[in-house]
Protein backbone atom coordinates (compact mmCIF):
# COMPACT_ATOMS: atom_id res chain seq x y z
CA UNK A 1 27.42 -57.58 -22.03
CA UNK A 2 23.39 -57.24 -21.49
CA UNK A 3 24.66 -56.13 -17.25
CA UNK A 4 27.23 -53.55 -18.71
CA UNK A 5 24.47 -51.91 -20.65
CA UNK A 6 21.46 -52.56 -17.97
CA UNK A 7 23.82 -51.21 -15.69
CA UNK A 8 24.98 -48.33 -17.89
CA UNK A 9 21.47 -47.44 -18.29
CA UNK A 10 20.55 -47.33 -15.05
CA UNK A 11 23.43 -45.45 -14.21
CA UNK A 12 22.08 -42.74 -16.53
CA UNK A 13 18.97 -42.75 -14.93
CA UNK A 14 20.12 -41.66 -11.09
CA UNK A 15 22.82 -39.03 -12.98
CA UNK A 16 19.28 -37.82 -14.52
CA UNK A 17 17.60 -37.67 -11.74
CA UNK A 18 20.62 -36.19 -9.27
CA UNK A 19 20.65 -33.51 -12.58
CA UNK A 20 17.25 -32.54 -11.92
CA UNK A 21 17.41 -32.47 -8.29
CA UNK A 22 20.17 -30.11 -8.32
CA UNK A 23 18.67 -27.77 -10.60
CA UNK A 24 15.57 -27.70 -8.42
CA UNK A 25 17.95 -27.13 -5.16
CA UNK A 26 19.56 -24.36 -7.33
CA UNK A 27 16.29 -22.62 -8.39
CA UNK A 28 14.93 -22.86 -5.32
CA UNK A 29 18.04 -21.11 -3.11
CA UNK A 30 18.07 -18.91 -6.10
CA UNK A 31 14.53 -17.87 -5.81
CA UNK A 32 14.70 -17.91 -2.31
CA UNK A 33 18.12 -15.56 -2.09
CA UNK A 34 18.08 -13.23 -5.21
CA UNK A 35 14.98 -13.26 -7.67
CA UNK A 36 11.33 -14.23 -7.59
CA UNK A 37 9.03 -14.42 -10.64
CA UNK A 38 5.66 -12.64 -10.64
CA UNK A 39 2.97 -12.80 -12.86
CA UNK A 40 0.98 -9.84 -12.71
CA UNK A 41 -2.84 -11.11 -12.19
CA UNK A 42 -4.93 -7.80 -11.76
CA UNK A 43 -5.99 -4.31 -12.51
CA UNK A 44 -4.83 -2.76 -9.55
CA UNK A 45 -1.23 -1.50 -10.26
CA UNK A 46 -2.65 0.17 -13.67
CA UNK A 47 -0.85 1.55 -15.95
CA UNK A 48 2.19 1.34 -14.33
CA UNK A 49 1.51 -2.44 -14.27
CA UNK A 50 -0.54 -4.21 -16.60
CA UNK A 51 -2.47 -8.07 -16.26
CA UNK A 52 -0.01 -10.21 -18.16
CA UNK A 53 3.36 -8.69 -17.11
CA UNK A 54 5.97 -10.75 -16.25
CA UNK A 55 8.98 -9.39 -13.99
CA UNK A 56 11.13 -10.60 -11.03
CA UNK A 57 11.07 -8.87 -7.66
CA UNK A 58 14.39 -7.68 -6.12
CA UNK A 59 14.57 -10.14 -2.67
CA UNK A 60 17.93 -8.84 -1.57
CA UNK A 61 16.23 -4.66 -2.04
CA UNK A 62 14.61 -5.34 1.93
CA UNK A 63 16.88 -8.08 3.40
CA UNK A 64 14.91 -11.25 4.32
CA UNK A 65 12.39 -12.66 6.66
CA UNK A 66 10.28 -15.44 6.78
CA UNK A 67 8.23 -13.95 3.87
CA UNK A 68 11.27 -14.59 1.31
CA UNK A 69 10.58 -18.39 1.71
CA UNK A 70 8.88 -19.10 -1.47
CA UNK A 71 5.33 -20.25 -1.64
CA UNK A 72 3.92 -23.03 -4.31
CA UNK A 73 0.56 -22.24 -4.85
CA UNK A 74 -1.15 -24.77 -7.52
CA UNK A 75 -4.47 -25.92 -5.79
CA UNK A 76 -5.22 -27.43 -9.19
CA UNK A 77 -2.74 -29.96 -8.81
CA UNK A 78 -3.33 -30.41 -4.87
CA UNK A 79 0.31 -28.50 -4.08
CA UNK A 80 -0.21 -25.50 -1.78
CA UNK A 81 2.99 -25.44 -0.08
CA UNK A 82 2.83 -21.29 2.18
CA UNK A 83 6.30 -20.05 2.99
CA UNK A 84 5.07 -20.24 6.83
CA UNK A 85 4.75 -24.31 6.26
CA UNK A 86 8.68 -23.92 5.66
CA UNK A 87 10.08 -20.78 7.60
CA UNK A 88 7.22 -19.86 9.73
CA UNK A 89 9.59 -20.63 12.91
CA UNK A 90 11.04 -16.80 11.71
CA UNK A 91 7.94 -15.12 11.62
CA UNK A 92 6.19 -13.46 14.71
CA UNK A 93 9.36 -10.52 15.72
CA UNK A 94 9.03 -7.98 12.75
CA UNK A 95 12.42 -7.99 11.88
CA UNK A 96 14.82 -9.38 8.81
CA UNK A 97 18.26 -10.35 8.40
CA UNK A 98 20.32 -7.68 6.35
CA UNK A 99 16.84 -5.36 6.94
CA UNK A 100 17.05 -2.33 4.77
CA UNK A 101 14.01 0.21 4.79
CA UNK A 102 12.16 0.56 1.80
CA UNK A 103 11.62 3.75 0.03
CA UNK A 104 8.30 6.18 -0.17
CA UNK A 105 6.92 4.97 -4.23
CA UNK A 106 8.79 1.74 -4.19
CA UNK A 107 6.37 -0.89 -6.12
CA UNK A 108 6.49 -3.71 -3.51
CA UNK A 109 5.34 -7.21 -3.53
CA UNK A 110 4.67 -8.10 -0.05
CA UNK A 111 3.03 -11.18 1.73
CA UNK A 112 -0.66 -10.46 2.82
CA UNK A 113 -0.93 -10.27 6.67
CA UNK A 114 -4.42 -12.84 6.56
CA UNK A 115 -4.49 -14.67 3.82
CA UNK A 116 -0.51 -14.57 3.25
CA UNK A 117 -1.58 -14.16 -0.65
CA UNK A 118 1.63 -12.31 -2.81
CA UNK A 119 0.39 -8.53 -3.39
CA UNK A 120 1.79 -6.09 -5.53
CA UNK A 121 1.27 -2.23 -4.28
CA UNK A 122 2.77 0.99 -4.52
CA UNK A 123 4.70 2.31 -1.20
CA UNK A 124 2.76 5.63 0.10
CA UNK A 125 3.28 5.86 4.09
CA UNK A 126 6.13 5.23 6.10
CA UNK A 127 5.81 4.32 9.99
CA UNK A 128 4.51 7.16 12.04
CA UNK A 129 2.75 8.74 8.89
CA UNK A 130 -1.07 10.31 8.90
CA UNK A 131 -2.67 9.14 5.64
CA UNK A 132 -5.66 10.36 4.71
CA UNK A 133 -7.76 10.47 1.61
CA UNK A 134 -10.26 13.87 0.31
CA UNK A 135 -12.08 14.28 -2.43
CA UNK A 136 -9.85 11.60 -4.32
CA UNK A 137 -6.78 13.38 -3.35
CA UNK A 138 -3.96 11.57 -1.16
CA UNK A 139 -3.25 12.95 2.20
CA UNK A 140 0.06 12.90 3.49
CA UNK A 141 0.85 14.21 7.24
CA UNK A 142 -1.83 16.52 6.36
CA UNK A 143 -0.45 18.16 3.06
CA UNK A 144 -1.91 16.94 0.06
CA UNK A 145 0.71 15.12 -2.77
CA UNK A 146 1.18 17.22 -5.84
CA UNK A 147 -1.08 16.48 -8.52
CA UNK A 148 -1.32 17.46 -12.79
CA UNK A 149 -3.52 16.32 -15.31
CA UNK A 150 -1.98 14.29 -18.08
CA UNK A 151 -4.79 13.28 -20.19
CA UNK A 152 -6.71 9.89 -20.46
CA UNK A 153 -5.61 5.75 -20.23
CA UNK A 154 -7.47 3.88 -22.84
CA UNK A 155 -7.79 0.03 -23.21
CA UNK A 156 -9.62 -2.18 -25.06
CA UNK A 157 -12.82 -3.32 -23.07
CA UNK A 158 -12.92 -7.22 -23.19
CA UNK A 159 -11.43 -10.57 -21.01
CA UNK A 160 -7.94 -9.78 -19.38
CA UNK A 161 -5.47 -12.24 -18.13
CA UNK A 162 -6.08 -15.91 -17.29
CA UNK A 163 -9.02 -14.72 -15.42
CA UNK A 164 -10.65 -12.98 -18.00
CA UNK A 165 -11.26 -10.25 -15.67
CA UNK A 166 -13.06 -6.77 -17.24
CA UNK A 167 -11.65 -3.20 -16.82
CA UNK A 168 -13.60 -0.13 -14.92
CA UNK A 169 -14.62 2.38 -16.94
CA UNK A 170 -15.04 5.84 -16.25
CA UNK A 171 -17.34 6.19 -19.42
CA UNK A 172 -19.63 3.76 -18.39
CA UNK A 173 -20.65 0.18 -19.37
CA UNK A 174 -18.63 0.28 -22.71
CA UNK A 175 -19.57 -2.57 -24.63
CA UNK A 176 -17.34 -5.64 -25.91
CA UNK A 177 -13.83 -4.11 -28.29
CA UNK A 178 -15.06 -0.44 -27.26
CA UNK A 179 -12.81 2.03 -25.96
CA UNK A 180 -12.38 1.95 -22.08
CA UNK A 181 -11.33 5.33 -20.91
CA UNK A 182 -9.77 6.40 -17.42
CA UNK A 183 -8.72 9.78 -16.95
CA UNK A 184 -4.37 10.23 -15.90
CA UNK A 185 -2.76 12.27 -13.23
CA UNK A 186 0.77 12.18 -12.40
CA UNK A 187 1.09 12.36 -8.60
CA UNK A 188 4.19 12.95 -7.05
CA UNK A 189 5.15 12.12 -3.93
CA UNK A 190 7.11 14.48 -0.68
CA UNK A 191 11.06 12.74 -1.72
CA UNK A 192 9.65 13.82 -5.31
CA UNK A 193 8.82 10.12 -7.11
CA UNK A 194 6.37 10.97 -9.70
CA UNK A 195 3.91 8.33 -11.35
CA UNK A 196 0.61 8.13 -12.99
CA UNK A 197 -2.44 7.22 -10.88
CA UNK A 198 -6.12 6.13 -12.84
CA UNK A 199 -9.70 7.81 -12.23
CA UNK A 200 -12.79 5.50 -12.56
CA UNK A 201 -15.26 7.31 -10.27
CA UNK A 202 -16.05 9.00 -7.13
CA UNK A 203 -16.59 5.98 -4.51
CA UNK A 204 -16.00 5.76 -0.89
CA UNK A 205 -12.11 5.07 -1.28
CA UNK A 206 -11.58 8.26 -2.43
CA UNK A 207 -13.37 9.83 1.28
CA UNK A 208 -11.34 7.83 4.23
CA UNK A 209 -10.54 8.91 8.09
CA UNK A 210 -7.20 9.51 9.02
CA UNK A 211 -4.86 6.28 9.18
CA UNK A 212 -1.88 6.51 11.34
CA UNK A 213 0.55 3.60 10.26
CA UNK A 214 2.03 1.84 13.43
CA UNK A 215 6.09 1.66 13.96
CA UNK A 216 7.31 -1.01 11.99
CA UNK A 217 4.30 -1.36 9.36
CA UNK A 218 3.71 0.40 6.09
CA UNK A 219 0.61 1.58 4.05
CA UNK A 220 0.12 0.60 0.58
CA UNK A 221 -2.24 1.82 -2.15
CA UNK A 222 -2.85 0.82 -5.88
CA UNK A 223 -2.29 3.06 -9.22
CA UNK A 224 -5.42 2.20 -10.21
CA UNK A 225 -6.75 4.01 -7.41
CA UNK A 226 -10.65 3.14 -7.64
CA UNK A 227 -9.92 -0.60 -8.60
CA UNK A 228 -7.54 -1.72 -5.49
CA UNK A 229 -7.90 -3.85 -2.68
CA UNK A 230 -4.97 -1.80 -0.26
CA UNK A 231 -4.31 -0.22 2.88
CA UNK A 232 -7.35 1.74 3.00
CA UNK A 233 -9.82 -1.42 3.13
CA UNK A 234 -8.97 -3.26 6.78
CA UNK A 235 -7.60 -6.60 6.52
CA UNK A 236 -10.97 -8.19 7.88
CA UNK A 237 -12.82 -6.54 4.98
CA UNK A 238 -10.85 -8.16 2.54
CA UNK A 239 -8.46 -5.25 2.40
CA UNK A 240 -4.79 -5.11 3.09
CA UNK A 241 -4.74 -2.78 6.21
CA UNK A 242 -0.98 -1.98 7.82
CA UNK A 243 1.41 -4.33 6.76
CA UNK A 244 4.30 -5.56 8.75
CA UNK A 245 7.94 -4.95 7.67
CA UNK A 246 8.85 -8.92 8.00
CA UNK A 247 5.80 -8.77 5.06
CA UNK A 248 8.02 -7.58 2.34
CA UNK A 249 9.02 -9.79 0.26
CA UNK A 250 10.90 -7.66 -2.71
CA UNK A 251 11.17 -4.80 -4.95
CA UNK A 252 9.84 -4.65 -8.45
CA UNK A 253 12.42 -2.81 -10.29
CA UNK A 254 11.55 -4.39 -14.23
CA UNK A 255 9.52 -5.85 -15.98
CA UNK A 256 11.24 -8.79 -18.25
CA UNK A 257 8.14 -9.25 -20.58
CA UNK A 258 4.30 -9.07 -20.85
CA UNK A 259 1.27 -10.90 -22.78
CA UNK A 260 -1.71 -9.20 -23.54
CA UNK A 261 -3.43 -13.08 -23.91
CA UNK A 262 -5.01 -15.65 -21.22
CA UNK A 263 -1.38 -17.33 -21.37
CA UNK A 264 2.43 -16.23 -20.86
CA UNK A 265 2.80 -19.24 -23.51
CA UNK A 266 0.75 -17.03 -25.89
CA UNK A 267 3.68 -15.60 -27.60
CA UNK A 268 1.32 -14.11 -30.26
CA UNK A 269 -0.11 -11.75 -27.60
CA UNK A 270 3.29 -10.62 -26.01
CA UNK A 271 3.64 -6.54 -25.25
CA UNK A 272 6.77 -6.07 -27.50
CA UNK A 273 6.45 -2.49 -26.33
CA UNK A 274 7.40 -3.82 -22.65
CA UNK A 275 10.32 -5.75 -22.63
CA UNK A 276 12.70 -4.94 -19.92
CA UNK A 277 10.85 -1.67 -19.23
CA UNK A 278 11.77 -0.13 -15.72
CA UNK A 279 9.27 -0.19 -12.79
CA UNK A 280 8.68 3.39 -11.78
């Protein structure tokens, strides 16, 4: 009678296990195939995208590549598993299986081309583009995007995110619960996608060359244009520079929810304002 139930019991034990197995095997084709969660970690994509939102990026918008292996990145634990550690054999051609272009203003997360880090930028040049930058004014084949003035962005200055990271002001050091103010314009792209881009100050991003974006690469540029690591910083400068089309990992179409706290367990601090709000 004890065997039955030592055996019984150990029996539930490998069904538990093969359980959990599965689900991982399911999550992970799942993640790998369809959806990918993203936690939203900076400033840059402001206000389109604020620190703490939560939303899953389209994998099946751009086909796949090497780049839609997932990546496990938890160097507090010791796991840093890159997608190139599991389908890095793929990468190296520039091309994806079921490819489909992406579109001028998609918000794309791609796969840095350094440090193979997941960014989040907005979609400004195509292959074979001039981009170009005056006087804080985008630059596109030469003819500037159409610009209007649509008032201010105001925050709350203080610790954002897990990081605790502090907004850019373009009224100056504002101290601690103050209002932090950024003036709006809605710029609007040549195929007509419109969207609101963020003013901190006049700075050298806002004066560039000309870039011409290689066949088969694309050029990428925050919201909040004064606070963004993109395409207009080279990659050896900590910047993003060109990035290659097998880089693409998805489109962000929605965002599923959003904490204003220093944890997406905080449910307290959730943005009930931003529940499955579109990404536009």
């Amino acid at each position: 009678m004890a065997d039955k139930k030592k055996e019984k019991s150990g029996g539930g034990f490998v069904e538990t296990i093969k359980t959990i197995v599965y689900a991982l095997l399911i999550a992970g084709v799942f993640r790998t195939l369809f959806f990918q969660p993203f936690w939203i970690p900076s400033g840059s994509m402001k206000e389109t995208l604020l620190i703490g939102d939560f939303l899953f990026v389209n994998k099946m918008a751009y086909g796949y590549s090497y780049a839609s292996c997932p990546s496990l990145m938890m160097p507090r634990f010791g796991i840093e598993v890159d997608a190139k550690d599991i389908c890095g054999y793929f990468d190296g051609d520039n091309t994806r299986l079921f490819g489909s272009e992406p579109e001028r203003g998609d918000v794309v997360v791609f796969r840095h081309p350094v440090s193979g880090r997941d960014y989040i930028k907005r979609l400004v040049g195509m292959p074979g583009d001039t981009i170009q930058m005056k006087a804080g004014v985008l630059h596109i084949n030469g003819t500037a995007v159409a610009l209007k003035a649509d008032g201010q962005f105001e925050e709350v200055t203080g610790p954002q995110g897990p990081q605790g990271l502090r907004p850019r002001c373009e009224n100056g050091p504002v101290g601690e619960g103050g209002a932090c103010i950024k003036s709006r314009q809605i710029e609007t792209l040549p195929n007509g996608v419109s969207y609101p881009i963020l003013n901190i100050a006049n700075q050298q991003s806002d004066r560039t060359g000309i870039y011409r974006v290689p066949e088969g690469h694309y050029f990428f540029m925050g919201d909040n244009r004064d606070n963004s690591a993109d395409s207009r910083l080279a990659q050896q400068a900590g910047g993003v520079g060109f990035v290659p089309f097998e880089n693409l990992i998805g489109r962000a179409d929605r965002i599923m929810f959003s904490s204003g706290g220093r944890s997406m367990l905080f449910f307290w601090t959730w943005r009930s304002d931003r529940y499955f709000q579109a990404v536009e």
